[in-house]
Protein backbone atom coordinates (compact mmCIF):
# COMPACT_ATOMS: atom_id res chain seq x y z
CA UNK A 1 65.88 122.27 105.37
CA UNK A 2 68.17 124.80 104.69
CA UNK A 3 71.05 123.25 106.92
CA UNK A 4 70.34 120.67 104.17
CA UNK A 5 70.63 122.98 101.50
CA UNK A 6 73.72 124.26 102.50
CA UNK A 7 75.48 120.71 102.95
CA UNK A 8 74.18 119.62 99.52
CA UNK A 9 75.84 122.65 97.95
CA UNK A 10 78.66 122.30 99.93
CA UNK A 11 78.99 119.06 98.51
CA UNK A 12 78.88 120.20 94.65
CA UNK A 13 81.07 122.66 94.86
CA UNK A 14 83.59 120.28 97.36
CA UNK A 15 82.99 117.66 94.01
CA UNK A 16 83.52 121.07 91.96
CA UNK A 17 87.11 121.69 93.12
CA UNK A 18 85.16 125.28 94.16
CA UNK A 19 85.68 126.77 98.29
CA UNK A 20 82.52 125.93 100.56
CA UNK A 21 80.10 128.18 101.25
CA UNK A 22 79.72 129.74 104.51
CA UNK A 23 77.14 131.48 105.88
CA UNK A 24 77.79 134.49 108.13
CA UNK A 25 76.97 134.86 111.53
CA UNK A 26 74.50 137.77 110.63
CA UNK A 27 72.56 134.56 109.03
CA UNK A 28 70.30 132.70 111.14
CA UNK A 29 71.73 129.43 109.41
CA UNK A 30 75.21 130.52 109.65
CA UNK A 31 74.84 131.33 113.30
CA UNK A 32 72.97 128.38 114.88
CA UNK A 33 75.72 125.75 113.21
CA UNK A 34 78.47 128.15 114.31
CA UNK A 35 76.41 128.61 117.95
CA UNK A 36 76.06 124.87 117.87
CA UNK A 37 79.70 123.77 117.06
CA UNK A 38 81.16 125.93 119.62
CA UNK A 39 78.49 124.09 122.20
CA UNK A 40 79.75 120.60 120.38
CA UNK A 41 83.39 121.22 120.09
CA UNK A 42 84.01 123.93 123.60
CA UNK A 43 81.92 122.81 125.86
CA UNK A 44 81.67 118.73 124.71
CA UNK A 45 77.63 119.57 124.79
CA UNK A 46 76.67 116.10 122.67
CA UNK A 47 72.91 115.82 124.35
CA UNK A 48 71.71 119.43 122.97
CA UNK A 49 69.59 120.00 120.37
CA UNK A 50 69.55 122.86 118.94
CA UNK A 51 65.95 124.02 116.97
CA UNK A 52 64.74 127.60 116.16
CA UNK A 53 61.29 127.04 118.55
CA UNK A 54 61.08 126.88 121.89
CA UNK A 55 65.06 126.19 123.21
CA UNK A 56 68.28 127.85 123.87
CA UNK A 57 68.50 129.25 120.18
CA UNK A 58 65.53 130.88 120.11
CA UNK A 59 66.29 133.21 122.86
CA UNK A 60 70.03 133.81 121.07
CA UNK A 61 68.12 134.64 118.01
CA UNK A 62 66.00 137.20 119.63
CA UNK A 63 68.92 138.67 121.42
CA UNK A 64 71.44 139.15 118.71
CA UNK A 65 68.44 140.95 116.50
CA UNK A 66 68.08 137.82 114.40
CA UNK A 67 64.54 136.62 115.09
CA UNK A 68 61.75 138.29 112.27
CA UNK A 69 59.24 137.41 110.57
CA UNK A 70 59.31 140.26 107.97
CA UNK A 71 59.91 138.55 104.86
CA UNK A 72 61.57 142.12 103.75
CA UNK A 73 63.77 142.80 106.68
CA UNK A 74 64.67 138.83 105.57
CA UNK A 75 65.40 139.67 102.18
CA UNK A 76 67.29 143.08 102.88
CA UNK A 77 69.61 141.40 105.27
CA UNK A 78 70.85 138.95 102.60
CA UNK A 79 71.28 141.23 100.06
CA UNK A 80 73.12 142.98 101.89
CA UNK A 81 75.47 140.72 102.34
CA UNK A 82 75.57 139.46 99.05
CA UNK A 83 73.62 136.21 99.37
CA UNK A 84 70.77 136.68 97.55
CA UNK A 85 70.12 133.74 95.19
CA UNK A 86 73.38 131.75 96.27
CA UNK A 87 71.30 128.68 95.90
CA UNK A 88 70.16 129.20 92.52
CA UNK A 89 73.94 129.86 91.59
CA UNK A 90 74.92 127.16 89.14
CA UNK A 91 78.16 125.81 90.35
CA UNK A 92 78.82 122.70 87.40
């Protein structure tokens, strides 16, 4: 879903004449598609699939201090880097 989100916004604000949005590496979202593009493009991994449950990601997630389920710590982390609401941001 949010992989989603991003691409549809992406898309606006390509049709926008506006830069892309992307999501740091301190992100969940913006590390798993930068995690699984290395895979994809470094390693020619096409079979993986990469999912927050239960696979290789998880245990990155966990290890690089990414992994919560405290809707606070959630929140805190991306205000801090400035990303609070970036979905609700009207771009047209």
């Amino acid at each position: 879903m949010s992989t989603g989100s991003l691409a549809g916004t992406n898309a606006v604000r390509h049709a926008a004449g506006k830069d892309m949005l992307v999501l740091p590496n301190e992100t969940v979202i913006g590390d798993i598609i930068d995690f699984a593009n290395k895979k994809f493009l470094k390693d020619k991994d096409k079979k993986s699939r990469f999912t927050f449950a239960g696979s290789l990601y998880f245990e990155r997630m966990k290890k690089n201090g990414l992994y919560s389920t405290d809707t606070k710590e959630i929140e805190d982390r991306i205000t801090r880097l400035g990303l609070k609401g970036v979905f609700n941001e009207k771009v047209v």
